[in-house]
Protein backbone atom coordinates (compact mmCIF):
# COMPACT_ATOMS: atom_id res chain seq x y z
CA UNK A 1 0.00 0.00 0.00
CA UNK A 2 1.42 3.51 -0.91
CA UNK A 3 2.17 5.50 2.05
CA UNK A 4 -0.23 7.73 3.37
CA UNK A 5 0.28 11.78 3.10
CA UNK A 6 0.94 12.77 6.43
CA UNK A 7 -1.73 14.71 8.42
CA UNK A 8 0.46 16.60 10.95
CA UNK A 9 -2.42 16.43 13.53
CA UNK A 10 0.04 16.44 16.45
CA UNK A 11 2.26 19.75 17.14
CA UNK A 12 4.52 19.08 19.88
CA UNK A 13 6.29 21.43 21.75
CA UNK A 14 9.84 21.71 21.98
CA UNK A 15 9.51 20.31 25.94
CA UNK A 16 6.43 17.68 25.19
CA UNK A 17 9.15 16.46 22.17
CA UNK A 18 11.58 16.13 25.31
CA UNK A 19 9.58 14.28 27.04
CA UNK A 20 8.15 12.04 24.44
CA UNK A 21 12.16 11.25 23.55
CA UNK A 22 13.32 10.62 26.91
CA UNK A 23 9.94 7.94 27.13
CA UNK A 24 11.02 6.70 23.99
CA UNK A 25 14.91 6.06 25.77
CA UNK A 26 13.24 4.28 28.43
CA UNK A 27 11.35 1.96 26.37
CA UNK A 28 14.48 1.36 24.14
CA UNK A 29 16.83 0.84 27.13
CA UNK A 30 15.18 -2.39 28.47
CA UNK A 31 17.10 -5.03 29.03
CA UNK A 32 15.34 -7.56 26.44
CA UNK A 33 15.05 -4.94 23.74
CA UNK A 34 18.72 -4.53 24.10
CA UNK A 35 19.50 -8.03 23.31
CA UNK A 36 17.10 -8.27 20.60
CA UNK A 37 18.55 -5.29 19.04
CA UNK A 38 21.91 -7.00 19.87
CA UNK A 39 20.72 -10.29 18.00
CA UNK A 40 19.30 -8.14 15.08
CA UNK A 41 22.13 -6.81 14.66
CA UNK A 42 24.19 -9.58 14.85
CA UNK A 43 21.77 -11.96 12.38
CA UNK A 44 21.84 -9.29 9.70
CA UNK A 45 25.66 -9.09 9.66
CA UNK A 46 26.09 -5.64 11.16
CA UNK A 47 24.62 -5.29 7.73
CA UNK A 48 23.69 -1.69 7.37
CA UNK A 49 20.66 -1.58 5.23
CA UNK A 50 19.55 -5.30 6.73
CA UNK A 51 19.60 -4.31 10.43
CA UNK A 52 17.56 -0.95 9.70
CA UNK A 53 14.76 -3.20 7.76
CA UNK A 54 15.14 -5.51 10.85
CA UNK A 55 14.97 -3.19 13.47
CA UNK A 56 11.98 -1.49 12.12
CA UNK A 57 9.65 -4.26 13.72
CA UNK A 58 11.54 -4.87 16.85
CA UNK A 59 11.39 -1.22 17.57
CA UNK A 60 7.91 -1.44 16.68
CA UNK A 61 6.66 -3.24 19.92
CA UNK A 62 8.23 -0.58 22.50
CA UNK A 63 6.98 2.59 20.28
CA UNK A 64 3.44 1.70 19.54
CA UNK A 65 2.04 1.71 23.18
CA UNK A 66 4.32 5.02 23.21
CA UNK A 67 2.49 6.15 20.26
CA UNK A 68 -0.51 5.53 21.32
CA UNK A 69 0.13 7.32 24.80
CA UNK A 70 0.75 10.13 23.25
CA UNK A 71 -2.29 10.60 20.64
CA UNK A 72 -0.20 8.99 17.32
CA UNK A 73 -1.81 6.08 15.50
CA UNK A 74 -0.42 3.09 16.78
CA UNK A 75 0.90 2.03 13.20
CA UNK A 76 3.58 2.66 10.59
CA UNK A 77 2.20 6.11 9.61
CA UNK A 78 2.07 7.11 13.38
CA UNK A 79 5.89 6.53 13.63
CA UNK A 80 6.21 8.74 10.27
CA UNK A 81 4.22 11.44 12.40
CA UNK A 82 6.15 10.81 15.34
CA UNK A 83 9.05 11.42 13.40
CA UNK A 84 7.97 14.54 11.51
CA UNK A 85 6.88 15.93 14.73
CA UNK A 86 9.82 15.84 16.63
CA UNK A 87 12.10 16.98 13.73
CA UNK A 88 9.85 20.30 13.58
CA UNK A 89 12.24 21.33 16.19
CA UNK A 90 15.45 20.76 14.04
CA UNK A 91 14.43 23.39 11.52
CA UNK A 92 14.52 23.52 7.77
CA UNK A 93 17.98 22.94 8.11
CA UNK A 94 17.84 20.03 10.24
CA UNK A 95 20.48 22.05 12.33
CA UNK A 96 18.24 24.27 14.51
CA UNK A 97 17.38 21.98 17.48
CA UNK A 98 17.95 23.22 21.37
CA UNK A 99 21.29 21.67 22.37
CA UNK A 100 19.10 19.43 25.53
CA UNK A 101 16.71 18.29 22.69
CA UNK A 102 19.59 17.03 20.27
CA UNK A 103 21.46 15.65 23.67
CA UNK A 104 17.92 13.92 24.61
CA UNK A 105 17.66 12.95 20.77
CA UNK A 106 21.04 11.16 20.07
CA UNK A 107 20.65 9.49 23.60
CA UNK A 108 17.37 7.81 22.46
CA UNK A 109 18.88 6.65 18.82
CA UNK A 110 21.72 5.32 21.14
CA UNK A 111 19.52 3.15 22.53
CA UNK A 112 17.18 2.43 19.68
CA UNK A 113 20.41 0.96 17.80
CA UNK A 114 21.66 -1.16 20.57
CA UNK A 115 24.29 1.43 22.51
CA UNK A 116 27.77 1.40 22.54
CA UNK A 117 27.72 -2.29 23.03
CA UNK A 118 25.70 -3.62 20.07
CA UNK A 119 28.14 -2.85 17.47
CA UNK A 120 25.74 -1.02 15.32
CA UNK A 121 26.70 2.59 16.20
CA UNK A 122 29.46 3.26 14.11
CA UNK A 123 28.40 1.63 11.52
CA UNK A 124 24.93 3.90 11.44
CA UNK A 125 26.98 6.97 12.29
């Protein structure tokens, strides 16, 4: 199915977007999504372009009650909406984010590819 337009019903605000990251960190810092982001990683190779298409469904399960929470559609187009709302705050430029936010930001794609430990991080640098 093509991809639905997005609908930018949700404007965050540059502190909700904190807060919705640093819930997202949580969720992607438990210990069993660690190791399956460690196992994804490891089954596709430290494969690049595999371990993103992997991680997309293991990530899945810890965003959508996240998503939900906070008012997104607990699908595929509500992580595209997620998304598009939190980079608001980055600017046109993708440059203009609040130094916390970025900090908060980073931290929580630390996490979502497995942290220092998985292997993964330089590789998606």
């Amino acid at each position: 199915a093509p991809l639905r337009p997005l609908e930018r019903n949700i404007q965050l605000t540059v502190a909700l977007a904190g807060d919705l990251m640093e819930e997202l960190a949580e969720a992607y810092g438990q210990k069993w999504f660690q190791e399956r982001v460690r196992k994804c990683a490891r089954d596709s190779g430290f494969e690049r372009s595999v371990f993103l298409m992997r991680l997309k469904d293991v990530a899945f399960e810890v965003q959508k009650p996240v998503l939900q929470k906070w008012g997104f559609e607990g699908n595929e187009h509500g992580v595209r909406e997620m998304t598009a709302a939190i980079r608001e705050h980055a600017g046109k430029n993708g440059k203009e984010m609040p130094d916390w936010l970025r900090q908060k930001q980073e931290r929580c794609l630390d996490l979502l590819y497995g942290g220092k430990e998985g292997g993964m991080l330089e590789i998606l640098r």
